[in-house]
C-alpha atoms as a PDB file:
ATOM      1  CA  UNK A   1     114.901  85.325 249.762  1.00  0.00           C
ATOM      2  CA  UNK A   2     114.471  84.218 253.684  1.00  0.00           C
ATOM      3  CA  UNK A   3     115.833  86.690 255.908  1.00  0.00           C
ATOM      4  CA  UNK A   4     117.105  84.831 258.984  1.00  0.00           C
ATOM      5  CA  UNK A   5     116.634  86.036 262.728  1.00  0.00           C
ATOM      6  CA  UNK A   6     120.314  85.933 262.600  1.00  0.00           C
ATOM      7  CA  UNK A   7     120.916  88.410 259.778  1.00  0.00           C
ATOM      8  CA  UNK A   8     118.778  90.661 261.043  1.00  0.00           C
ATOM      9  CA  UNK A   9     120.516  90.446 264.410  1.00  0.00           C
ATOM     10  CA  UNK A  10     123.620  90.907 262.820  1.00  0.00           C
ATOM     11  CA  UNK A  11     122.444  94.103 260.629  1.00  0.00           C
ATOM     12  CA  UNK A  12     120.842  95.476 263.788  1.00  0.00           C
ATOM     13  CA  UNK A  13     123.935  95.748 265.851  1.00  0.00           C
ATOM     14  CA  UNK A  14     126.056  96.743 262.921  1.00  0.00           C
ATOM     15  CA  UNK A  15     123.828  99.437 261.817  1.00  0.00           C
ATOM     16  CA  UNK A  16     121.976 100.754 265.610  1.00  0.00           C
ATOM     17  CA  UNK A  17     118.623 100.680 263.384  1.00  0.00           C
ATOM     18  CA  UNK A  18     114.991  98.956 264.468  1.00  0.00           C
ATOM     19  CA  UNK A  19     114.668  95.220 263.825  1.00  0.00           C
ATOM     20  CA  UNK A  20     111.951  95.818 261.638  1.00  0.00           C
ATOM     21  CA  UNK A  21     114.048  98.303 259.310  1.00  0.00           C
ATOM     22  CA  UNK A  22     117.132  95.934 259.461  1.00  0.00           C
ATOM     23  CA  UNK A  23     114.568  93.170 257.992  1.00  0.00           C
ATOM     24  CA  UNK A  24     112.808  95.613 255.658  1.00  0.00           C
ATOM     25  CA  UNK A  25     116.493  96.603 253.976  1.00  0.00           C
ATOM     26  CA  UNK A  26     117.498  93.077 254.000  1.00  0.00           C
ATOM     27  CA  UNK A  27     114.426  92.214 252.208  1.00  0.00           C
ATOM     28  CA  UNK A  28     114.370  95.168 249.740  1.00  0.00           C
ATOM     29  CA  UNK A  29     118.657  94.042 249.099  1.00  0.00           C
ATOM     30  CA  UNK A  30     117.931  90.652 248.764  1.00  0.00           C
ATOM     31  CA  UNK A  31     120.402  89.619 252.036  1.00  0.00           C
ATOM     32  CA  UNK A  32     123.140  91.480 251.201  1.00  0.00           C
ATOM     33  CA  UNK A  33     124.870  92.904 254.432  1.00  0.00           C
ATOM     34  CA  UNK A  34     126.821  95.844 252.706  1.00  0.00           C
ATOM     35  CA  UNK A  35     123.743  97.268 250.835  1.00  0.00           C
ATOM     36  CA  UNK A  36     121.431  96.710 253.336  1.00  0.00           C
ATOM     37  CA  UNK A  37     123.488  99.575 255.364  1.00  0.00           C
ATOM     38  CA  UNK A  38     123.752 101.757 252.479  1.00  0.00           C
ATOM     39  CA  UNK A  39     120.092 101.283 252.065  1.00  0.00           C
ATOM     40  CA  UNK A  40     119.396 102.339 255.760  1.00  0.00           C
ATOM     41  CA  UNK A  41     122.293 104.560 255.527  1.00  0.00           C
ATOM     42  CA  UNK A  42     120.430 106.968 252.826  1.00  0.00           C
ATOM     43  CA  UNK A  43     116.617 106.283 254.672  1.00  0.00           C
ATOM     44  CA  UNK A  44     118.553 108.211 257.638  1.00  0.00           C
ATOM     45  CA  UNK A  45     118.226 105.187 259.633  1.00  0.00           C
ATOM     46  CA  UNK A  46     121.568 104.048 260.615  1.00  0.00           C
ATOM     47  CA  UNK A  47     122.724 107.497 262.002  1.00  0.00           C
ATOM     48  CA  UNK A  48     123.730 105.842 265.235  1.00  0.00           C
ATOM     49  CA  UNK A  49     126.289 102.923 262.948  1.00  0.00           C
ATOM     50  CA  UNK A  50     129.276 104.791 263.749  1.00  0.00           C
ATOM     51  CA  UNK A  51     128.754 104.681 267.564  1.00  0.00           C
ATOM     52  CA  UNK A  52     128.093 101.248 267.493  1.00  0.00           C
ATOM     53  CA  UNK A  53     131.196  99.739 268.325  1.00  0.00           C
ATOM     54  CA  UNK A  54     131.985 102.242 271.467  1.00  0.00           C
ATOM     55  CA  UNK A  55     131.825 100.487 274.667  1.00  0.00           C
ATOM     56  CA  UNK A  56     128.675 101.233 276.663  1.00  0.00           C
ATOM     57  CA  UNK A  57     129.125 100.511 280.458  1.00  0.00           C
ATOM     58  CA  UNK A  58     127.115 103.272 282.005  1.00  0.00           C
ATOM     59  CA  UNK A  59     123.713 103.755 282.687  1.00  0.00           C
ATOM     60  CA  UNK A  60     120.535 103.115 284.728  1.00  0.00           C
ATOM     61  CA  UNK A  61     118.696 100.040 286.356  1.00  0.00           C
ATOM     62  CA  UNK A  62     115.368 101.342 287.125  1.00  0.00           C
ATOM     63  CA  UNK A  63     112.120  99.670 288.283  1.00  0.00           C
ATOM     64  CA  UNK A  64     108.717 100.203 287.485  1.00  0.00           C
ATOM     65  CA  UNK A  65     106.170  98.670 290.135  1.00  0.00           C
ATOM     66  CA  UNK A  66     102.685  98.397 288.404  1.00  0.00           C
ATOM     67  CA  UNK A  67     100.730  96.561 291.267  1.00  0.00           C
ATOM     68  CA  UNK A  68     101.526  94.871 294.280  1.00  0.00           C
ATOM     69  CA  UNK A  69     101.774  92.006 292.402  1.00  0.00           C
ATOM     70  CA  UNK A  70     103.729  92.673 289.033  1.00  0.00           C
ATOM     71  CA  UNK A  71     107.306  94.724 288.555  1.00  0.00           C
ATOM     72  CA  UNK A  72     109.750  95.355 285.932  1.00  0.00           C
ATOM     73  CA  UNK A  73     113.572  95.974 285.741  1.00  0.00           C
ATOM     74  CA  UNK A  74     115.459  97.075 283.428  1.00  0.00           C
ATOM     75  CA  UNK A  75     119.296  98.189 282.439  1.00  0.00           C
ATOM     76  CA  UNK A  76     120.026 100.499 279.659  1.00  0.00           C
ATOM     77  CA  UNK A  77     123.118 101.508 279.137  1.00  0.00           C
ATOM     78  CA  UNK A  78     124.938 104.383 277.683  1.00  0.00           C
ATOM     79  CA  UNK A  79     128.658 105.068 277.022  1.00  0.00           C
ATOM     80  CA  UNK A  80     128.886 107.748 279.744  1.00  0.00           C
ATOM     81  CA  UNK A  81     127.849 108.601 283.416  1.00  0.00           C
ATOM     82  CA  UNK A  82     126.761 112.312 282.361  1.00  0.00           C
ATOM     83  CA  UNK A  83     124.221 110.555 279.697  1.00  0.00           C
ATOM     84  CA  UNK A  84     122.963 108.668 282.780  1.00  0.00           C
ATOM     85  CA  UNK A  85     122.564 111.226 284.418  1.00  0.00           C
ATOM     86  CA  UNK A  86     120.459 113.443 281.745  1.00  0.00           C
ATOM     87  CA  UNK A  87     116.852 113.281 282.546  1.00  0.00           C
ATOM     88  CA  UNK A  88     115.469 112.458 278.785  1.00  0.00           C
ATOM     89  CA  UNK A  89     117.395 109.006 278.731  1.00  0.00           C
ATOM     90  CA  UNK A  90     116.083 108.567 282.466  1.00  0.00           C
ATOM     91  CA  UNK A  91     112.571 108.843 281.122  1.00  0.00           C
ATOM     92  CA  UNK A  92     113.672 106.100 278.475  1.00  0.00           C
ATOM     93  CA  UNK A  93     114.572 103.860 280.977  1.00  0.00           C
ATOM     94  CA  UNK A  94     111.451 104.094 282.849  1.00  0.00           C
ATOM     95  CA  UNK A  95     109.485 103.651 280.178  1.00  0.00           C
ATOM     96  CA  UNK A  96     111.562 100.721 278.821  1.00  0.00           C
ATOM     97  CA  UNK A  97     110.835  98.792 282.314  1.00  0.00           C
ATOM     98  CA  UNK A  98     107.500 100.620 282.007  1.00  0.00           C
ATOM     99  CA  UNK A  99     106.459  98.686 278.456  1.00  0.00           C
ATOM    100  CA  UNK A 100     108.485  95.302 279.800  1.00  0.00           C
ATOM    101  CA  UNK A 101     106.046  95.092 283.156  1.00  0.00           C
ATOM    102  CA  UNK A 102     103.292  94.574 280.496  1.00  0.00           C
ATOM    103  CA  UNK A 103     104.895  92.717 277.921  1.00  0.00           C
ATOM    104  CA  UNK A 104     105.310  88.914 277.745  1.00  0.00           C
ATOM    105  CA  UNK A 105     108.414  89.116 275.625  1.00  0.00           C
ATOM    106  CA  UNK A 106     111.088  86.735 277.105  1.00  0.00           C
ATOM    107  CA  UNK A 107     114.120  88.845 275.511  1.00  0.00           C
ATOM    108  CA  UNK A 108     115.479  91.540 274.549  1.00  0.00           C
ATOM    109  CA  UNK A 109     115.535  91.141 270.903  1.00  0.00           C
ATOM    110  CA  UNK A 110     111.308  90.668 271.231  1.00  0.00           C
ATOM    111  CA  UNK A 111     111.372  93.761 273.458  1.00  0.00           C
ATOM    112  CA  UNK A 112     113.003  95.817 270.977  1.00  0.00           C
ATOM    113  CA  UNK A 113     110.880  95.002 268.052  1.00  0.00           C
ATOM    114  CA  UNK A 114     107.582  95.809 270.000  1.00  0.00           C
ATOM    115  CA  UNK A 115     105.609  98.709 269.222  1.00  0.00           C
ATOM    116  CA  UNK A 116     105.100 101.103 272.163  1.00  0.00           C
ATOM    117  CA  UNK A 117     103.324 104.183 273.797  1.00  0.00           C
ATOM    118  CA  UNK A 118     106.459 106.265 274.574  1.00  0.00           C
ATOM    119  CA  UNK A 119     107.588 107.649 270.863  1.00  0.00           C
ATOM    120  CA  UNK A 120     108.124 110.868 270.791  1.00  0.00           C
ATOM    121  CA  UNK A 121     106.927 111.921 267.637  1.00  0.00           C
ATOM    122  CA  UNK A 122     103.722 109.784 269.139  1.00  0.00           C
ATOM    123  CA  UNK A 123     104.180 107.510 265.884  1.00  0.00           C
ATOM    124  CA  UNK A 124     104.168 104.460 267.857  1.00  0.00           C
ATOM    125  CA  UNK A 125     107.223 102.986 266.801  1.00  0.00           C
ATOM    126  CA  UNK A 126     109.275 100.279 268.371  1.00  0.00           C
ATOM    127  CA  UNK A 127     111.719 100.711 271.380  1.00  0.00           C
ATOM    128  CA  UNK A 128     114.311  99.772 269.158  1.00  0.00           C
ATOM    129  CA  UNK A 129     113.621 102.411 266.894  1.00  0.00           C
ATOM    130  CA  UNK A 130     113.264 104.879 269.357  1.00  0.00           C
ATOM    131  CA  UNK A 131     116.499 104.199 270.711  1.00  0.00           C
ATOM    132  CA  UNK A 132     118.078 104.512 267.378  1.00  0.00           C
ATOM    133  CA  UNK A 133     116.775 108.308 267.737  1.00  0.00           C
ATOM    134  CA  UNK A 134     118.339 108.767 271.294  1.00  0.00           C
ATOM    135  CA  UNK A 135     121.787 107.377 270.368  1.00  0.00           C
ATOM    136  CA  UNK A 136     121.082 109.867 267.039  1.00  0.00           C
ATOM    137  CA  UNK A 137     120.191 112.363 269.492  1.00  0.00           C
ATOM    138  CA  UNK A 138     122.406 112.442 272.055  1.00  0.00           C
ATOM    139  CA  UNK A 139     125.562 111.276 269.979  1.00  0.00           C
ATOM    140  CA  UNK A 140     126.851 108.083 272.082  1.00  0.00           C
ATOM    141  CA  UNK A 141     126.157 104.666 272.229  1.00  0.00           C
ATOM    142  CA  UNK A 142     123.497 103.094 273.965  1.00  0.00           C
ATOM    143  CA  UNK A 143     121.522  99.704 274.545  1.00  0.00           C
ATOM    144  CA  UNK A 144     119.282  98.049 276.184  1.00  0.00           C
ATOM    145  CA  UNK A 145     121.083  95.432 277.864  1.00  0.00           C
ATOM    146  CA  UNK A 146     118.191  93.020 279.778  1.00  0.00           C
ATOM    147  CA  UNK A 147     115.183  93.213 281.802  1.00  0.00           C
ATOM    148  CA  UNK A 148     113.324  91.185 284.163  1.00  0.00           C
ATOM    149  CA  UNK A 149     109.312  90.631 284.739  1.00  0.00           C
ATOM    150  CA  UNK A 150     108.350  89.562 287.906  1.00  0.00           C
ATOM    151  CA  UNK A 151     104.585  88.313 288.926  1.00  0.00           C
ATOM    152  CA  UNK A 152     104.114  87.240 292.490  1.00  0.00           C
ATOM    153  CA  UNK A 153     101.309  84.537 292.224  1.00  0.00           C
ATOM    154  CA  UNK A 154     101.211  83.900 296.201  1.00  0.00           C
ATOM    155  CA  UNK A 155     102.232  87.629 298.027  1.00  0.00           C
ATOM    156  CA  UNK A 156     103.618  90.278 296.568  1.00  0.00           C
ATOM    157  CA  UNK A 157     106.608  92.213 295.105  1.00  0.00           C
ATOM    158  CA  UNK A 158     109.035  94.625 296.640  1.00  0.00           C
ATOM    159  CA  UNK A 159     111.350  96.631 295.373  1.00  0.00           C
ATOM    160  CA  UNK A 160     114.577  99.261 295.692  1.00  0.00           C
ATOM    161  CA  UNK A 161     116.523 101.029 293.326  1.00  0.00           C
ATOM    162  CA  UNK A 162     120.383 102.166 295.016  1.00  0.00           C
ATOM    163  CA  UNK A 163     122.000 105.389 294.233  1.00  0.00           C
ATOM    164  CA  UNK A 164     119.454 106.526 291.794  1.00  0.00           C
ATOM    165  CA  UNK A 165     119.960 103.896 289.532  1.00  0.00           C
ATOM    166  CA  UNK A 166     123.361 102.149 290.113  1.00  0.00           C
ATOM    167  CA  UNK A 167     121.632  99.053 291.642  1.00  0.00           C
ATOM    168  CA  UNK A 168     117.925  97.729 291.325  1.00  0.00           C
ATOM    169  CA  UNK A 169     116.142  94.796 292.691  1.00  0.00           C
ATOM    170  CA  UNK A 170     112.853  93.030 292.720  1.00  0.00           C
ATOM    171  CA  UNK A 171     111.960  90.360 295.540  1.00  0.00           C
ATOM    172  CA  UNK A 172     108.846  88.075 295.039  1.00  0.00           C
ATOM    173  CA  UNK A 173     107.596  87.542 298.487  1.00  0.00           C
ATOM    174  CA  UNK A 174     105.178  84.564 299.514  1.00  0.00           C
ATOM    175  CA  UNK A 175     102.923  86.159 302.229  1.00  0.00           C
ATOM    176  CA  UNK A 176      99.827  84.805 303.512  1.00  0.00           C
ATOM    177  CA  UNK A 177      99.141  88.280 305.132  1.00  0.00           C
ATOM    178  CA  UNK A 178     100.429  91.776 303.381  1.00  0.00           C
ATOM    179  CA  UNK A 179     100.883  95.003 305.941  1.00  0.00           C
ATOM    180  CA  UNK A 180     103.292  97.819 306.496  1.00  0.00           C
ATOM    181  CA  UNK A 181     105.048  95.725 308.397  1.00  0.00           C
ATOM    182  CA  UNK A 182     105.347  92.700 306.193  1.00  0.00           C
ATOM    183  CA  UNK A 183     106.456  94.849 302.884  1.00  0.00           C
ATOM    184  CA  UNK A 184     109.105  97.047 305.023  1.00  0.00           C
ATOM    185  CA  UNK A 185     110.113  94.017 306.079  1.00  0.00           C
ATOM    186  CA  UNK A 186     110.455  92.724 302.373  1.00  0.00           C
ATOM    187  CA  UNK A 187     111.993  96.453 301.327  1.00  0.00           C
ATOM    188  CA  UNK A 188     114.389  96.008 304.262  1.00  0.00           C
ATOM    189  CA  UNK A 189     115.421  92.438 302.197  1.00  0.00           C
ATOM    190  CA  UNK A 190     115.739  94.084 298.827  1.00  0.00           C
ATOM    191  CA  UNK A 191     117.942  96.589 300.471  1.00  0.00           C
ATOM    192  CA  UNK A 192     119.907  93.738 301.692  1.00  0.00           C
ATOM    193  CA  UNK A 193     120.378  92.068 298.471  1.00  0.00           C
ATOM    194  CA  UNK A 194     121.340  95.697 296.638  1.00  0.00           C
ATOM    195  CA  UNK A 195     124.148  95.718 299.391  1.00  0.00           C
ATOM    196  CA  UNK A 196     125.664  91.921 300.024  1.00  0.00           C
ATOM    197  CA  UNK A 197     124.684  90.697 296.288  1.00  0.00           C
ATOM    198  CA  UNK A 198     123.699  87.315 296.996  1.00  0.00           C
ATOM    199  CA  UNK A 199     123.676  84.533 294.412  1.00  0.00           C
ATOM    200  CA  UNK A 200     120.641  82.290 295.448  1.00  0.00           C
ATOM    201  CA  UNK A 201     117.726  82.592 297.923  1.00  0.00           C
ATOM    202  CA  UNK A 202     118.816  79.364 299.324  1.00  0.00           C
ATOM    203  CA  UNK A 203     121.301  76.646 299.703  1.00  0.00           C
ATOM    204  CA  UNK A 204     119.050  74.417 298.170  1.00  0.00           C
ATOM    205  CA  UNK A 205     119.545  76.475 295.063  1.00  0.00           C
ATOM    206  CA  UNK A 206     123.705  75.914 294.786  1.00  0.00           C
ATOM    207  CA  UNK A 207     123.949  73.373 292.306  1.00  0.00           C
ATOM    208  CA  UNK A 208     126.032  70.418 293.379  1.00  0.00           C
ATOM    209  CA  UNK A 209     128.566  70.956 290.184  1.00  0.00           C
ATOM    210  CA  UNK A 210     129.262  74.520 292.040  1.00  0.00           C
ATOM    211  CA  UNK A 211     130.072  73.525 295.467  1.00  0.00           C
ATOM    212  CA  UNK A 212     132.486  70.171 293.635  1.00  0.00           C
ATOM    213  CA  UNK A 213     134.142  72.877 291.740  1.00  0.00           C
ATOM    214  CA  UNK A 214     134.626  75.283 294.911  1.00  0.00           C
ATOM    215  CA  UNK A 215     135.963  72.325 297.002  1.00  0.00           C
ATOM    216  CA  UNK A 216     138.161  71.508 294.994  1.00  0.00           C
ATOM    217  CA  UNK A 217     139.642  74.735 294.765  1.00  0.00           C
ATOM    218  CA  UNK A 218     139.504  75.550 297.927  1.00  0.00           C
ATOM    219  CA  UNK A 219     141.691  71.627 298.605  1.00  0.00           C
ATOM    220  CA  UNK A 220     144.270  72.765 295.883  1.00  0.00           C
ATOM    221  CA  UNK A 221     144.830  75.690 297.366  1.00  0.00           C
ATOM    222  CA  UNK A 222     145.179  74.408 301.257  1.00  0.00           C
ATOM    223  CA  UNK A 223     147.363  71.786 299.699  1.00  0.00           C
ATOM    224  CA  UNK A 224     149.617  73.919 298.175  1.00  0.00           C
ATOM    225  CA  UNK A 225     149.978  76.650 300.872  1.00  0.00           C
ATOM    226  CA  UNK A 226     150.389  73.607 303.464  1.00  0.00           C
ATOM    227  CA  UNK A 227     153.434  72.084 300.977  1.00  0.00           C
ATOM    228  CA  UNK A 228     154.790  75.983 301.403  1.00  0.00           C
ATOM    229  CA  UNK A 229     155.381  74.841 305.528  1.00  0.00           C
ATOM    230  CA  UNK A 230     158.081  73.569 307.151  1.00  0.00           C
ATOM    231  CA  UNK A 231     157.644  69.896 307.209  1.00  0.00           C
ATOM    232  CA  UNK A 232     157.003  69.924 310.667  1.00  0.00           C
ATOM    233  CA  UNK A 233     154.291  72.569 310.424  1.00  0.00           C
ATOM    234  CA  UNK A 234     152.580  71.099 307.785  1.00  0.00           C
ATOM    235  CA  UNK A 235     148.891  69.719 308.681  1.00  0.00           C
ATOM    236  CA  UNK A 236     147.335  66.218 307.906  1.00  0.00           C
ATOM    237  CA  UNK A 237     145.508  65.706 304.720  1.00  0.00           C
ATOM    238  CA  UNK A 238     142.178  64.656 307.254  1.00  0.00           C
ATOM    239  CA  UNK A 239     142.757  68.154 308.927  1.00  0.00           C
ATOM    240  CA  UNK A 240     143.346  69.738 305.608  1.00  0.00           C
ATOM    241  CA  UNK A 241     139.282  68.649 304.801  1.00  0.00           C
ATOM    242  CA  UNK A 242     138.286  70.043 308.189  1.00  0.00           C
ATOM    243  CA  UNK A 243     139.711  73.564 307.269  1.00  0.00           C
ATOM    244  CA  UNK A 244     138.145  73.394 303.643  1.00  0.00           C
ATOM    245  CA  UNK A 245     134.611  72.331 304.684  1.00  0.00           C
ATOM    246  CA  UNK A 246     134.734  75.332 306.966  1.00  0.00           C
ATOM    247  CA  UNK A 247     135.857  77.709 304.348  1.00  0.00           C
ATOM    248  CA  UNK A 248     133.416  76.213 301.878  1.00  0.00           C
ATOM    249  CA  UNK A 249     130.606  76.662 304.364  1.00  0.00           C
ATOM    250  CA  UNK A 250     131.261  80.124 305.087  1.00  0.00           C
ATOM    251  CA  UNK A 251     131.598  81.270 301.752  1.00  0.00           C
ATOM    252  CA  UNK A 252     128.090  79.471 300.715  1.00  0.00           C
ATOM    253  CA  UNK A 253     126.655  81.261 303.716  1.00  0.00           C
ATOM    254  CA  UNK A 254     127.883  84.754 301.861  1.00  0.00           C
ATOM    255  CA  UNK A 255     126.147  83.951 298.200  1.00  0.00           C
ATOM    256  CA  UNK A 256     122.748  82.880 300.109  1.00  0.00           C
ATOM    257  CA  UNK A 257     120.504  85.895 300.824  1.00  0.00           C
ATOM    258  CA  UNK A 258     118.437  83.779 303.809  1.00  0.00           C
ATOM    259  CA  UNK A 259     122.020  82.705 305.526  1.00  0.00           C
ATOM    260  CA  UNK A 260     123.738  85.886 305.236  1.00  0.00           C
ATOM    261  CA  UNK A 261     124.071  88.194 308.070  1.00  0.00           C
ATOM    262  CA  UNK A 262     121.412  90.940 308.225  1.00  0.00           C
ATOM    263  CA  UNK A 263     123.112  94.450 307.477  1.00  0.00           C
ATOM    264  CA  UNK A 264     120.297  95.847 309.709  1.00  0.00           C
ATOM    265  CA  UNK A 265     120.644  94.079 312.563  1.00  0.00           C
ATOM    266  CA  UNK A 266     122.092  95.483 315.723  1.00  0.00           C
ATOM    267  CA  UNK A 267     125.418  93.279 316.546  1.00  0.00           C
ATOM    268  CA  UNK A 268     125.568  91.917 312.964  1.00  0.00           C
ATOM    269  CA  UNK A 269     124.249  88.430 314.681  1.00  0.00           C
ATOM    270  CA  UNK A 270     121.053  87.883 313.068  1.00  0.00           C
ATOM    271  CA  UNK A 271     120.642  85.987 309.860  1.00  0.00           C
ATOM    272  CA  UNK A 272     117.939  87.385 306.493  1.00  0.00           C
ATOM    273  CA  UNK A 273     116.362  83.829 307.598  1.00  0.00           C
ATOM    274  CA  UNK A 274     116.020  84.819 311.360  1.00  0.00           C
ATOM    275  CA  UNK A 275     115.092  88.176 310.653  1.00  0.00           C
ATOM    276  CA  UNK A 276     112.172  87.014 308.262  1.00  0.00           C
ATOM    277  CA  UNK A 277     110.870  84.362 311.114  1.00  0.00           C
ATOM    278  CA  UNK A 278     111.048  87.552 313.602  1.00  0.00           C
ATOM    279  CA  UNK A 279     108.651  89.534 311.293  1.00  0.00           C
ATOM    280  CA  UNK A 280     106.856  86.539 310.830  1.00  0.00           C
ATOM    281  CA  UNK A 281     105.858  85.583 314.260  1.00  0.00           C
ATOM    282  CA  UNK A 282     105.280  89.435 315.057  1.00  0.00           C
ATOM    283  CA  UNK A 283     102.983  89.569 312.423  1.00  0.00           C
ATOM    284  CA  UNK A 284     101.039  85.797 312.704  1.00  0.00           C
ATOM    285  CA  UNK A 285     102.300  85.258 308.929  1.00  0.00           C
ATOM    286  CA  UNK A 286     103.686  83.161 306.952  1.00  0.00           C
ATOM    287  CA  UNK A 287     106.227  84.990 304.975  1.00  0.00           C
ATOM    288  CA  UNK A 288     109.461  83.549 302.376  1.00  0.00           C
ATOM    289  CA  UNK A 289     111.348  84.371 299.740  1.00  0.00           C
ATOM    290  CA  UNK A 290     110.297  82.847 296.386  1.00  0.00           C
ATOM    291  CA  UNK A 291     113.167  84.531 294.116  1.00  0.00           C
ATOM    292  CA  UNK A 292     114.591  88.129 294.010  1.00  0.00           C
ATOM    293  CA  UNK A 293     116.412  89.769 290.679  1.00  0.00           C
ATOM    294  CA  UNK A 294     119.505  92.081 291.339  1.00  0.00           C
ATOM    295  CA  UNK A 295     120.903  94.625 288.499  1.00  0.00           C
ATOM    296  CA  UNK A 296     123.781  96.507 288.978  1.00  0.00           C
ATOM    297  CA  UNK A 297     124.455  99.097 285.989  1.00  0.00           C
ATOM    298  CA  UNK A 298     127.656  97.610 283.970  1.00  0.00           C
ATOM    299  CA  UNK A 299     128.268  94.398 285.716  1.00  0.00           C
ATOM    300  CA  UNK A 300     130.051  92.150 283.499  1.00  0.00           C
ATOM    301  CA  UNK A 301     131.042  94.160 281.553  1.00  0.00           C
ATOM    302  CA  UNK A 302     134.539  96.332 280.335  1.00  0.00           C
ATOM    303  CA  UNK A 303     134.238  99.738 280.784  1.00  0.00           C
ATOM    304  CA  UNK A 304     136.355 102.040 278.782  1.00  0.00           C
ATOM    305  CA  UNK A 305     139.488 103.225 280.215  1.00  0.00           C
ATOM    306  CA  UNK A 306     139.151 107.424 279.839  1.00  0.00           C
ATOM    307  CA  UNK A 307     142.944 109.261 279.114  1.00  0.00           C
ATOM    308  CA  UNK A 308     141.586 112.641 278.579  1.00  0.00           C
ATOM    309  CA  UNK A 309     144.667 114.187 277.477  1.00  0.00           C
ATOM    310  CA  UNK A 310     145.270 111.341 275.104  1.00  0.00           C
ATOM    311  CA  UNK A 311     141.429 112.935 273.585  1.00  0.00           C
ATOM    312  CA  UNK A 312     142.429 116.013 273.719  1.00  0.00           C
ATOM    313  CA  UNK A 313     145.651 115.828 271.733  1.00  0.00           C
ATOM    314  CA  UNK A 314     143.574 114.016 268.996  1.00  0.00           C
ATOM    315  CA  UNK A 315     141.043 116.616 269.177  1.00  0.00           C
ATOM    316  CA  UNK A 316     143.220 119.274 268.171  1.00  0.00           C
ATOM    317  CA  UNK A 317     144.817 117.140 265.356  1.00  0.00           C
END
């Protein structure tokens, strides 16, 4: 029988197991869902199946740099902050953005059914297998949620993790000269976009579709708090445009790292762009921003609302 991508998928998340046992038990049950988990149910492979459907929110971004030219992110998250916090699933996230800085998967599924270094029985098994042993292990759910590869083919890369794993971010900087001063400068940047959370490096980024959608937002929402006036408060429709465009502009400013105001900067007066053109002409270089990825642990995502009491009357029955 062909075992789809999808069933596999499907048995994967179901059971917590490796994508290559999911496959193997599909194979060996001829595509049948429910015996494929009783068949990786009895290999003591699916230990983790009854965790599976617990909210994980926690966790770690963490970045391994490899060379001044290539680093790795990655999130992994857990259902906890004290499991983030424990220093054996630390080590798994490092090594997770460890393996991804010299992988060429494109996704997390790939990721997962690569064979690795890191196994702790030094089998060499997959990642996803091995963190079918940590949820095992340390009895909650866990996942690896996405990672990011970046190469800088022109400079270099910089990069900053925030509050030991809360936040992490790569930048790829185009330099035509590389010094202490030009990577704290590009540190100093990474540490910007960890704190402000930009959207795009540029304006010229914002696709047009966004900034109709925002405008017109923006109009409905002038309109209606101008109908809320006394009639002879309320402002022309041709003023009305004046005050959006200004909004609009302002909060495009905010989303672009190289137009936002730099947190470092003494006065808050300075722009990321005006900043990098200082270091620039300070340094005779030529120095931009060719794209920067920003992970913050959980984003997106619904974390679990905790009523301890609530678990401790079910605990005692």
């Amino acid at each position: 029988m062909n075992i789809s991508a999808g069933m596999v998928k499907d048995l994967r998340e179901l059971s917590g197991a490796g994508m290559m046992d999911c496959k193997n038990a599909l194979m060996e049950c001829d595509g049948d869902m429910e015996a494929a988990m009783d068949y990786l149910r009895k290999k003591g492979q699916a230990k983790a199946e009854k965790r599976a459907g617990r909210i994980a929110a926690e966790g770690l971004c963490l970045v391994v740099q490899k060379s001044s030219t290539v680093a790795a992110l990655a999130e992994v998250n857990s259902e906890t902050d004290f499991v983030a916090k424990n220093d054996e699933f630390r080590s798994f996230v490092t090594n997770v953005a460890e393996h991804a800085a010299g992988s060429e998967a494109l996704d997390v599924e790939t990721l997962l059914a690569e064979k690795w270094n890191f196994a702790a029985d030094g089998s060499g098994g997959t990642i996803g297998e091995s963190l079918v042993s940590m949820i095992a292990k340390i009895g909650e759910n866990m996942s690896v949620r996405r990672f990011a590869k970046v190469t800088a083919t022109e400079g270099f890369v910089a990069t900053y993790v925030h509050g030991g794993g809360k936040i992490g971010v790569i930048i790829e900087a185009k330099a035509d000269v590389e010094n202490d001063a030009v990577r704290e400068a590009f540190v100093n940047l990474a540490m910007q976009v960890a704190a402000m959370s930009p959207l795009h490096v540029s304006s010229d980024e914002i696709p047009q579709s966004y900034i109709d959608k925002e405008k017109e937002i923006l109009m409905a929402q002038a309109v209606e708090e101008n109908q809320g006036l006394a009639a002879e408060k309320q402002k022309p429709e041709h003023l009305l445009e004046k005050i959006v465009a200004g909004q609009l502009n302002k909060q495009m400013k905010e989303i672009c790292l190289l137009d936002q105001v730099y947190v470092k900067a003494d006065g808050g007066k300075q722009t990321v762009s005006q900043y990098l053109a200082e270091v620039a002409k300070a340094c005779s270089a030529s120095l931009s921003i060719k794209q920067f990825v920003r992970y913050e642990t959980g984003e997106g995502l619904e974390k679990r609302e905790e009523d301890f009491a609530a678990e401790v009357a079910k605990q005692m029955g």
